[in-house]
N, C-alpha and C. Protein backbone atom coordinates (compact mmCIF):
# COMPACT_ATOMS: atom_id res chain seq x y z
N UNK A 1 5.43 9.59 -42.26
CA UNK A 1 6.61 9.37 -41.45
C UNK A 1 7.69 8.77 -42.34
N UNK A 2 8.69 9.34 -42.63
CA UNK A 2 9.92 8.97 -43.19
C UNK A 2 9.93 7.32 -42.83
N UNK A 3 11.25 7.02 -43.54
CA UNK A 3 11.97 5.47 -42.50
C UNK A 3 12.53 6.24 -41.43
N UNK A 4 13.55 6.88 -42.10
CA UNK A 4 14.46 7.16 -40.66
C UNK A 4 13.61 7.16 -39.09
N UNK A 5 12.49 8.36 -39.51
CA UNK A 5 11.40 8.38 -38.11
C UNK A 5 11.04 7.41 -37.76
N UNK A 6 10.66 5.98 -39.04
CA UNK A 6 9.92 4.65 -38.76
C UNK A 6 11.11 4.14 -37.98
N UNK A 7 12.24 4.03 -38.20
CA UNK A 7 13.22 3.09 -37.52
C UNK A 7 13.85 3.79 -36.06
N UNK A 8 13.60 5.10 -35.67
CA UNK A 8 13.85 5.46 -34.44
C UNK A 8 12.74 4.99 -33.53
N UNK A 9 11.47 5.40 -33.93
CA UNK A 9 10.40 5.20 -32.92
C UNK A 9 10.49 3.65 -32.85
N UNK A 10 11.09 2.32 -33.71
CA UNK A 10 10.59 1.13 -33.74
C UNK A 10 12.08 0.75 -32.74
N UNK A 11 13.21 2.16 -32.70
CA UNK A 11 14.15 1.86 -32.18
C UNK A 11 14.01 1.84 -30.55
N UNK A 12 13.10 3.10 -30.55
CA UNK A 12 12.13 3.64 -29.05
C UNK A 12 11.42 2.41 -28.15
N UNK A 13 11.01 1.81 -29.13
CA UNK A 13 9.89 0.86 -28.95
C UNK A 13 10.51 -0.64 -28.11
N UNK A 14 11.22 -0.55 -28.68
CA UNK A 14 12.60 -2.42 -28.44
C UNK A 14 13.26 -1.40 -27.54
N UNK A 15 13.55 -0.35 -27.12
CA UNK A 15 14.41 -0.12 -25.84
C UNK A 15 14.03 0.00 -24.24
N UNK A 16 12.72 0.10 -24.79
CA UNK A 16 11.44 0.39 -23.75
C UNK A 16 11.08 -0.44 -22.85
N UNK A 17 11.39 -0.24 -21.73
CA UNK A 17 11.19 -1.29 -20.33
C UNK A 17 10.29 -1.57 -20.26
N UNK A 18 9.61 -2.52 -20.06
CA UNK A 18 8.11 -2.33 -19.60
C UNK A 18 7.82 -3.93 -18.43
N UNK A 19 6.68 -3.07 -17.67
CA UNK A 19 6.17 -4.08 -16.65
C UNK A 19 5.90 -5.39 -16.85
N UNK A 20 6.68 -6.45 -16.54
CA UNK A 20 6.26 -7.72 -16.92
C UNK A 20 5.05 -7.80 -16.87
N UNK A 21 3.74 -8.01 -17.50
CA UNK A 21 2.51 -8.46 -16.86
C UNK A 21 2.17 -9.68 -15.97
N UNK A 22 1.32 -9.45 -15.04
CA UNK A 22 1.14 -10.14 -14.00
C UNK A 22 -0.11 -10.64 -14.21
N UNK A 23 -1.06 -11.83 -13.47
CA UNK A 23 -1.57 -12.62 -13.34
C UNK A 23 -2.70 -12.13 -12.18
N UNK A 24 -3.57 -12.15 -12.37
CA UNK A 24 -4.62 -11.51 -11.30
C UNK A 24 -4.68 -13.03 -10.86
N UNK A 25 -4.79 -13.38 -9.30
CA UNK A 25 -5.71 -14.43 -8.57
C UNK A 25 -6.42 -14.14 -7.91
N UNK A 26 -7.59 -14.89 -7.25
CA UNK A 26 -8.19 -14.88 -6.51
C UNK A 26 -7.92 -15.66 -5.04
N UNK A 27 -8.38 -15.04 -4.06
CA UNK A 27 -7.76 -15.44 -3.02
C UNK A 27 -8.83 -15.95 -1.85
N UNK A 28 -9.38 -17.14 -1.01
CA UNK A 28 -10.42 -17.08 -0.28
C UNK A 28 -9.49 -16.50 0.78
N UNK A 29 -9.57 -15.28 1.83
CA UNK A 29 -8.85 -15.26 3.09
C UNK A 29 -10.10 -15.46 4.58
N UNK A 30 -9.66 -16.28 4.99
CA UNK A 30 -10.53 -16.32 6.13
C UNK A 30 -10.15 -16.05 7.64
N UNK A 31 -10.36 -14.89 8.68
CA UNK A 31 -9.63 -14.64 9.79
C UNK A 31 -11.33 -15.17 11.01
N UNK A 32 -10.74 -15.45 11.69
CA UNK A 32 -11.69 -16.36 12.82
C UNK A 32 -11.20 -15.31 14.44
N UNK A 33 -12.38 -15.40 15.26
CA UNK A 33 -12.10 -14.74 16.01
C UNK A 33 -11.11 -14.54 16.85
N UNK A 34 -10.50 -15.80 17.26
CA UNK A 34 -9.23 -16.53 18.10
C UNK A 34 -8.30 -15.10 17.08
N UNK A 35 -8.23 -15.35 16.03
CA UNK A 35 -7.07 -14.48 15.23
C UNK A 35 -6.94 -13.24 15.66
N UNK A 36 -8.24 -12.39 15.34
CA UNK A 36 -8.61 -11.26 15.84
C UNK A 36 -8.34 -10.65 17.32
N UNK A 37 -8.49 -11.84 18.24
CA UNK A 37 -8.55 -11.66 19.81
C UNK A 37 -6.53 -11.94 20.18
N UNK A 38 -6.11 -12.63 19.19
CA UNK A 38 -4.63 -12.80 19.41
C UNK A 38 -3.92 -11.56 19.09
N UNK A 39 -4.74 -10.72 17.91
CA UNK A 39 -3.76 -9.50 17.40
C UNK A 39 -3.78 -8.12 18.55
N UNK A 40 -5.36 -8.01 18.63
CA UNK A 40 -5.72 -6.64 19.12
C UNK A 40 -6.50 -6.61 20.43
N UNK A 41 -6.75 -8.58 20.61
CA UNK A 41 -7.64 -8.43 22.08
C UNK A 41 -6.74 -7.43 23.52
N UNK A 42 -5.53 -7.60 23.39
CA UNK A 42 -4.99 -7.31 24.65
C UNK A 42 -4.94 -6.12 24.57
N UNK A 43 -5.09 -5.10 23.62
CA UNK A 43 -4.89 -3.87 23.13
C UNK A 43 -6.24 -3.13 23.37
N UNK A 44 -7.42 -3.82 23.23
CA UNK A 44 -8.51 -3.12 23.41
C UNK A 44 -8.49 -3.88 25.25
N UNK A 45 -7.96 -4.57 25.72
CA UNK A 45 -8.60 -4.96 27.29
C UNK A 45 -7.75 -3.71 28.05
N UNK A 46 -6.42 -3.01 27.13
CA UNK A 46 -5.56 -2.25 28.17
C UNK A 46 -5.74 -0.48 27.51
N UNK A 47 -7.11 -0.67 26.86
CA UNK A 47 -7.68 0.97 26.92
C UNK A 47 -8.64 1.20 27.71
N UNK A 48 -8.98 0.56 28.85
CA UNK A 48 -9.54 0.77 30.04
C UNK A 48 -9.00 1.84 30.51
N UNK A 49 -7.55 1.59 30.69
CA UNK A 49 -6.56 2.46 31.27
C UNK A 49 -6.09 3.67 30.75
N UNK A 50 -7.03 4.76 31.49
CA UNK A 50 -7.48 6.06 30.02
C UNK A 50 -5.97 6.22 30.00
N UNK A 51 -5.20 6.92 31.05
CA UNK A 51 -3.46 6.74 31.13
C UNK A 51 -3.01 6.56 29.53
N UNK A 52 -3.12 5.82 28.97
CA UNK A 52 -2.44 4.88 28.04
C UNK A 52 -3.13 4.67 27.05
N UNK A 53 -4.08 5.47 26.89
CA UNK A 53 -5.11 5.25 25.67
C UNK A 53 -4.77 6.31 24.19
N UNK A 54 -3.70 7.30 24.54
CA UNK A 54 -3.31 8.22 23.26
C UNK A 54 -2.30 6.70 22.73
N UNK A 55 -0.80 6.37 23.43
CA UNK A 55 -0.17 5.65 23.32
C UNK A 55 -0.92 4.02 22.55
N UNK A 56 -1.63 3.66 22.85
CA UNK A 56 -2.03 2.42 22.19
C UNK A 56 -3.23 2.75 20.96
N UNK A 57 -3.45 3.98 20.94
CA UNK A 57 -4.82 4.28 19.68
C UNK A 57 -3.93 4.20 18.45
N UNK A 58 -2.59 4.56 18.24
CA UNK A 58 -1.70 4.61 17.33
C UNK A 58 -1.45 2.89 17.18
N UNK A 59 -1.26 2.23 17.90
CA UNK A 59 -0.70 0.92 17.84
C UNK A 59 -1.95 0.50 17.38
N UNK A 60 -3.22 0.61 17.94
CA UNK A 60 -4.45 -0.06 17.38
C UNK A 60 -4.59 0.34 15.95
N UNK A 61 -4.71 1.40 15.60
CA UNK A 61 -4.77 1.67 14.18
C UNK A 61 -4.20 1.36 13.40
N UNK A 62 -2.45 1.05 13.50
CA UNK A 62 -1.91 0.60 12.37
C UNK A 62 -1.90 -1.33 12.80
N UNK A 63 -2.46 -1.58 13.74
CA UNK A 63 -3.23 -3.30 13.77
C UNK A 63 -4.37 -3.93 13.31
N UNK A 64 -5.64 -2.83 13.88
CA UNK A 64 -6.43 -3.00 13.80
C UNK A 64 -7.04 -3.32 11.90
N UNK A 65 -7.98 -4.45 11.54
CA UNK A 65 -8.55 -3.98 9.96
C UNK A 65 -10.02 -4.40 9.71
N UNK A 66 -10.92 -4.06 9.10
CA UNK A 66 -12.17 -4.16 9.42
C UNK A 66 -12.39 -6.16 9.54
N UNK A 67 -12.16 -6.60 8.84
CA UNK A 67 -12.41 -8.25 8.88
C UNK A 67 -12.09 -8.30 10.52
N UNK A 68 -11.09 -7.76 11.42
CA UNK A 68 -10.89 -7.82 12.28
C UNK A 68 -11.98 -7.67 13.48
N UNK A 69 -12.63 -6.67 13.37
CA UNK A 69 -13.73 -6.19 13.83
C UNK A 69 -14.43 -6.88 13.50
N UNK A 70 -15.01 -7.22 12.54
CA UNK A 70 -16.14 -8.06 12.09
C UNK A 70 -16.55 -9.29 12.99
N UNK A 71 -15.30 -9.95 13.55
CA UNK A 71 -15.18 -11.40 14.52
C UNK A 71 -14.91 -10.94 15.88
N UNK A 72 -14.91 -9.60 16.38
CA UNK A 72 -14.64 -9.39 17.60
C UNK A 72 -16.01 -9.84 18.75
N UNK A 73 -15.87 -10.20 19.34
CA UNK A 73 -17.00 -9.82 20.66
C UNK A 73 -17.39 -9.12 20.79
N UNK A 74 -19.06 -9.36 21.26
CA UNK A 74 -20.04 -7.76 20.76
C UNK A 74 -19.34 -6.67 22.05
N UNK A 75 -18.52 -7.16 23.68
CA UNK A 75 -18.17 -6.50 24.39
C UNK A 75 -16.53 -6.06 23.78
N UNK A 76 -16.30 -6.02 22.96
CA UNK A 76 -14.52 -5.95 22.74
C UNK A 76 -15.41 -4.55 21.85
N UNK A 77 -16.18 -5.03 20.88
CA UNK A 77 -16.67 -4.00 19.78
C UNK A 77 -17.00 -2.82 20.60
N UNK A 78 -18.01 -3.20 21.92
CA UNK A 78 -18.71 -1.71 22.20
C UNK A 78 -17.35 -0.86 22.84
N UNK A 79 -16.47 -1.78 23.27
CA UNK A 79 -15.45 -1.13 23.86
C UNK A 79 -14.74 -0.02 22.53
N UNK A 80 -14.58 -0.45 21.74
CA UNK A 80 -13.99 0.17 20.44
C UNK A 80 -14.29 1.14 19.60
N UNK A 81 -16.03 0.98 19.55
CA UNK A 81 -16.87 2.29 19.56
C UNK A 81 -16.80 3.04 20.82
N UNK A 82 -16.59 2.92 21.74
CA UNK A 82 -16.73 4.45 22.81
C UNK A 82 -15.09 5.08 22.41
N UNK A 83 -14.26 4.00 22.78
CA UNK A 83 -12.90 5.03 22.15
C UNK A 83 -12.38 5.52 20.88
N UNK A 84 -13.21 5.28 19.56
CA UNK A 84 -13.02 5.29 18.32
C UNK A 84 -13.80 6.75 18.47
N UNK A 85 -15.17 6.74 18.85
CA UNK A 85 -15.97 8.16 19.35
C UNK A 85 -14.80 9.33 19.71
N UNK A 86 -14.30 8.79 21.30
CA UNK A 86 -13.49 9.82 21.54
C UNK A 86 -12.56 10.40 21.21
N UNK A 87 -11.94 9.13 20.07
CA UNK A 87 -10.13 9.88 19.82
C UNK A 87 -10.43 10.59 18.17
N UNK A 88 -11.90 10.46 17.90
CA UNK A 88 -12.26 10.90 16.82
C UNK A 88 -11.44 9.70 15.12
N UNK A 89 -11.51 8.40 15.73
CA UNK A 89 -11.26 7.40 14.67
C UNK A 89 -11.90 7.18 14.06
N UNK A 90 -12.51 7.68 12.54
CA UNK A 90 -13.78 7.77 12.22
C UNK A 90 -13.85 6.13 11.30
N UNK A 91 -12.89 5.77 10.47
CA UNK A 91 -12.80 4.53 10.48
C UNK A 91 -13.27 3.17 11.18
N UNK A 92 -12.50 3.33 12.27
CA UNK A 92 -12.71 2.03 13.16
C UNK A 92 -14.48 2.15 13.75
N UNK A 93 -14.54 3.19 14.11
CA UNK A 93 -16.08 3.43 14.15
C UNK A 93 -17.26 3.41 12.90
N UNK A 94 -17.06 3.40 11.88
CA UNK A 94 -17.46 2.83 10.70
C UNK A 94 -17.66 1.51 11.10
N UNK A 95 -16.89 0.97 10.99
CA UNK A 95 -16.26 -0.51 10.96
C UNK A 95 -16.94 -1.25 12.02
N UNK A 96 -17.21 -0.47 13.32
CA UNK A 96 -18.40 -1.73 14.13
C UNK A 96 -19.19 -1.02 14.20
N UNK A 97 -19.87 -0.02 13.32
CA UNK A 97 -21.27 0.02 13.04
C UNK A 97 -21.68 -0.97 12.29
N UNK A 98 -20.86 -0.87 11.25
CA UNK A 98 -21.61 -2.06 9.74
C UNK A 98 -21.24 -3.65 10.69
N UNK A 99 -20.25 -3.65 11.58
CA UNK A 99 -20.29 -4.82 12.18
C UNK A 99 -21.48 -5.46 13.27
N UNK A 100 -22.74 -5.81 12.86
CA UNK A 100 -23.77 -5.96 13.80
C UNK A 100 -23.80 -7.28 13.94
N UNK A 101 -23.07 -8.63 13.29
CA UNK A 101 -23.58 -9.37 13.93
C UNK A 101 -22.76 -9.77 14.27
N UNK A 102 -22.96 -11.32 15.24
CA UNK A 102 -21.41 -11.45 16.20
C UNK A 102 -21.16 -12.78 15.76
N UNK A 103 -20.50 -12.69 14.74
CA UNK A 103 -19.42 -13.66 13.53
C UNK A 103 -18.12 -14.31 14.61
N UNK A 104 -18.63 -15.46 14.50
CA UNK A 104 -17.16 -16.19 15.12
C UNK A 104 -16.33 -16.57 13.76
N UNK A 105 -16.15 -16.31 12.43
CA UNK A 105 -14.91 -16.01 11.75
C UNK A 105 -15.67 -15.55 10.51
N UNK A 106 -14.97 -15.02 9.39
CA UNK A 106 -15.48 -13.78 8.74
C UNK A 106 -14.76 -14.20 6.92
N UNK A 107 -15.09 -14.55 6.21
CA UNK A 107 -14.55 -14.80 4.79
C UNK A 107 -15.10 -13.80 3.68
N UNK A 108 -13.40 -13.66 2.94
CA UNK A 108 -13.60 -12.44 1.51
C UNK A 108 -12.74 -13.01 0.57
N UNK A 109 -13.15 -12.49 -0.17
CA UNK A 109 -12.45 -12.74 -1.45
C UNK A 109 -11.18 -11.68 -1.80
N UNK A 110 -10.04 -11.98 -2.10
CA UNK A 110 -9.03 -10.90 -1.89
C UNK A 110 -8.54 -11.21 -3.70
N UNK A 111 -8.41 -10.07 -4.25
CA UNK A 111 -7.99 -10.35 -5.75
C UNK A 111 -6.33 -9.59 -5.45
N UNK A 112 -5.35 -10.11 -5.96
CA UNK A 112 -4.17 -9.48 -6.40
C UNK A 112 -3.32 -10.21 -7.50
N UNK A 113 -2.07 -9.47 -7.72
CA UNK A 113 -1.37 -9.78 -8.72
C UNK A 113 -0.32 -11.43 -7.98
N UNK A 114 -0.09 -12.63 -8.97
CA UNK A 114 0.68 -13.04 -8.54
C UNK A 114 2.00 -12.89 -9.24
N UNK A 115 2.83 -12.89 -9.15
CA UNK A 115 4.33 -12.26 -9.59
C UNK A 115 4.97 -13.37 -10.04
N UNK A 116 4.43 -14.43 -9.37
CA UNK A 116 5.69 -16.11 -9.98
C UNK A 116 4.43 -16.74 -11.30
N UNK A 117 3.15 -16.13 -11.37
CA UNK A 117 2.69 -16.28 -12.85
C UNK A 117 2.64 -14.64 -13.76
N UNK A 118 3.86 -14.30 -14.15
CA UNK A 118 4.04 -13.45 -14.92
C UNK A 118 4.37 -14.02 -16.42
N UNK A 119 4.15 -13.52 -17.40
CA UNK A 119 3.56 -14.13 -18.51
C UNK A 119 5.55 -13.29 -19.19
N UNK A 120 5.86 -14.39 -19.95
CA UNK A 120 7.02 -13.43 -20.50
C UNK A 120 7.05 -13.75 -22.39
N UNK A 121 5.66 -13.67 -22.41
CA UNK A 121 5.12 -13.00 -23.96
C UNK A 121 5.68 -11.67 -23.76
N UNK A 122 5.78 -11.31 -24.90
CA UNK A 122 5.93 -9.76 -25.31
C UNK A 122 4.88 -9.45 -26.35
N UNK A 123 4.74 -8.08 -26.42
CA UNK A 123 4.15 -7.97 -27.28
C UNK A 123 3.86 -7.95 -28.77
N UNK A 124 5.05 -8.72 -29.42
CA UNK A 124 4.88 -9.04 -30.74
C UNK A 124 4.41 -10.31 -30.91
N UNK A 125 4.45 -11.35 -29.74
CA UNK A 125 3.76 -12.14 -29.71
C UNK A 125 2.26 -12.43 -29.29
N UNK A 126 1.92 -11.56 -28.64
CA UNK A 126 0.27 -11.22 -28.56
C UNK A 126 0.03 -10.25 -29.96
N UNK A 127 0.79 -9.56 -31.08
CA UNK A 127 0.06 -8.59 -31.81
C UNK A 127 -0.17 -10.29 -32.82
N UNK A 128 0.89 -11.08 -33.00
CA UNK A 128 1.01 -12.66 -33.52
C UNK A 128 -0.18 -13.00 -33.61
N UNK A 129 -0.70 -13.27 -32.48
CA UNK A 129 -1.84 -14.48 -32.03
C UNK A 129 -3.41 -13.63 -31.93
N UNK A 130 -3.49 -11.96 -32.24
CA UNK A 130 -4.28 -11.19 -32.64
C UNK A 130 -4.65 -11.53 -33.98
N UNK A 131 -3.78 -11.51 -34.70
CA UNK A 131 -3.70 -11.95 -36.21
C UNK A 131 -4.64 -13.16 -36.54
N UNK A 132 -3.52 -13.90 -36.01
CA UNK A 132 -3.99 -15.50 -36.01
C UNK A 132 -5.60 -15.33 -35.91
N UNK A 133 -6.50 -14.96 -34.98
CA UNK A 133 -7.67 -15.14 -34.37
C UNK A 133 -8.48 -14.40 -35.40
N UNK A 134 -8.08 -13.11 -35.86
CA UNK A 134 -8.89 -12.39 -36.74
C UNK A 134 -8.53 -13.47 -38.38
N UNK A 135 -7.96 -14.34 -38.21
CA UNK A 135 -8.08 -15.08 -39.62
C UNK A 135 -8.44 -16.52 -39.54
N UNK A 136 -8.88 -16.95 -38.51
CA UNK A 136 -9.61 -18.12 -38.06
C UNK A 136 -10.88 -18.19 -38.76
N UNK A 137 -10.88 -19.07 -39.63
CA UNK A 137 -13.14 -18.91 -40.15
C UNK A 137 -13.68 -20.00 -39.31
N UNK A 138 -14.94 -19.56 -39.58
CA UNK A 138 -16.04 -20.55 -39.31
C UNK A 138 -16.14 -19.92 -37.67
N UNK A 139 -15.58 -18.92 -37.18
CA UNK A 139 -15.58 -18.78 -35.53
C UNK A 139 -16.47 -18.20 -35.38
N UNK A 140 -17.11 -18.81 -34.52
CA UNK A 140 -18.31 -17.83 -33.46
C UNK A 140 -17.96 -16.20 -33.22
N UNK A 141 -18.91 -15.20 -33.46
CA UNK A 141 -18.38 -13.89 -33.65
C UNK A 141 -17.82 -13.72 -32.03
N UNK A 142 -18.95 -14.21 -31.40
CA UNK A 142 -19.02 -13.44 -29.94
C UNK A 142 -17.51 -14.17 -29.10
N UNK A 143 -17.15 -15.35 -29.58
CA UNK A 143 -15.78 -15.98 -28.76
C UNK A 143 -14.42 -15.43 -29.58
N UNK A 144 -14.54 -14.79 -30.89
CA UNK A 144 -13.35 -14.50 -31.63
C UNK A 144 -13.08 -12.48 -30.60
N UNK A 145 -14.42 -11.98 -30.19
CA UNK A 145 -14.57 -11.04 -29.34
C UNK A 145 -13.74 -10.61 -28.07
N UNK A 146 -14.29 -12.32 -27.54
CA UNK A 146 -13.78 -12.30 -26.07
C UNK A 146 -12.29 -12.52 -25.98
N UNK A 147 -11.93 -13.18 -26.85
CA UNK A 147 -10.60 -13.75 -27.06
C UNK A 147 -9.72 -12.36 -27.77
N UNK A 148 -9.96 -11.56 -28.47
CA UNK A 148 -9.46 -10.32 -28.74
C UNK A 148 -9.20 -9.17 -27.67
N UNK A 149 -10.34 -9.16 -26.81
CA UNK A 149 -10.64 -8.19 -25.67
C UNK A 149 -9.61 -8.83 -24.36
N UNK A 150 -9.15 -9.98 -24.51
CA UNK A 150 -8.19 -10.55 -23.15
C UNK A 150 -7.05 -10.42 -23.81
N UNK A 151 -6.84 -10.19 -24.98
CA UNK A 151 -5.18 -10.38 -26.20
C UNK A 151 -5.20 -8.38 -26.03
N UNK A 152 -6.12 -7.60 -26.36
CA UNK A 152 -5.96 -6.21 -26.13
C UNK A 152 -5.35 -5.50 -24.57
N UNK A 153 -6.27 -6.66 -23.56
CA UNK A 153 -6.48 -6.20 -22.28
C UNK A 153 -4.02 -6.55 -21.76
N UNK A 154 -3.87 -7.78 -22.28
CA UNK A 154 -2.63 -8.34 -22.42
C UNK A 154 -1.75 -7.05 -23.07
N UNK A 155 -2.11 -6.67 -23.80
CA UNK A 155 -0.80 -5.62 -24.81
C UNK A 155 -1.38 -4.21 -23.43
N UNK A 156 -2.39 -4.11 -22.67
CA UNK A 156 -2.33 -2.66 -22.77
C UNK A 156 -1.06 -2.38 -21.47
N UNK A 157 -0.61 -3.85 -20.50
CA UNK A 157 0.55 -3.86 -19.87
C UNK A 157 1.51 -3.06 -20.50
N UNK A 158 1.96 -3.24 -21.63
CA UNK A 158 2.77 -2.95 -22.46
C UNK A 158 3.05 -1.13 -22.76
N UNK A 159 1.85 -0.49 -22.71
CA UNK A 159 1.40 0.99 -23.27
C UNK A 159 1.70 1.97 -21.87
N UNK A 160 2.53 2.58 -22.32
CA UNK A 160 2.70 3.81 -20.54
C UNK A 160 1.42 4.58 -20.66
N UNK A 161 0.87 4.68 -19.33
CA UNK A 161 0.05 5.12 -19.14
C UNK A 161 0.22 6.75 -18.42
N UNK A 162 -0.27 7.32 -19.52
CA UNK A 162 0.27 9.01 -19.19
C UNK A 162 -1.59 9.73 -18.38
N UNK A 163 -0.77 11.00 -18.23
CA UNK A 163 -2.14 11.28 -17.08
C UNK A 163 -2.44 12.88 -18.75
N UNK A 164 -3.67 13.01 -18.38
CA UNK A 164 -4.01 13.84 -19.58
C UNK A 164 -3.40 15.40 -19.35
């Protein structure tokens, strides 16, 4: 590669937007039945009323979410399986099969990105501190490893990810 080529692509490179990287957390979320019975109880007590049961299967579905089910009342549930059967909701009927026992509140672990810990390294400062680590002596092989593999996992924010 010429310079000229070296100094366009390095020109490519510094013009190049890229996704701040973000911060994975972990999240405990816990919904309790009271919650469940506040969102969707009145919704499953008024599909009795076949009348009105196309009209509220749409409203239940975009309410309804399995943790939800999980804390319902075993009579709210069976109610939910006979109309999940009929309107052909194959989801929600999933959802209080695997739901067998009758959980008065229901805890998961929710992983996402947090956005107010975004890291505003770039990547010449992680290729920096790559360096640094591969010239550290006396280091334990297996921690100079792990510490490379979270500094790689850091730059690959950086790399557009094309489809083959």
């Amino acid at each position: 590669m010429s310079h000229e080529q070296q100094s366009s692509v390095q020109r490519l490179i510094v013009r190049t937007e890229s996704p701040p990287p973000s911060v994975l957390v972990q999240e405990t979320v816990t919904i309790t039945r009271e919650d469940a019975l506040a969102a969707v109880g009145s919704l499953i007590d008024t599909m009795h009323e076949f009348r009105r049961i196309r009209d509220l299967s749409t409203q239940l579905k975009e309410t309804l979410t399995e943790p939800m089910v999980i804390v319902l009342p075993p009579d709210k549930k069976m109610w939910l399986a006979r109309w999940a059967a009929v309107l052909g909701l194959d989801d929600i009927e999933r959802w209080v099969e695997r739901a067998t026992e009758d959980k008065q509140q229901h805890s998961w672990i929710k992983v996402g990105e947090n956005p107010l810990l975004w890291s505003s390294r770039g990547p010449a400062a992680i290729l920096d501190e790559m360096e640094q680590v591969l010239e550290v002596e006396r280091v334990n092989e297996a921690v100079r490893e792990r510490k490379l593999r979270v500094l790689i996992n850091q730059m690959r924010l950086y790399i557009p990810h094309t489809e083959p």
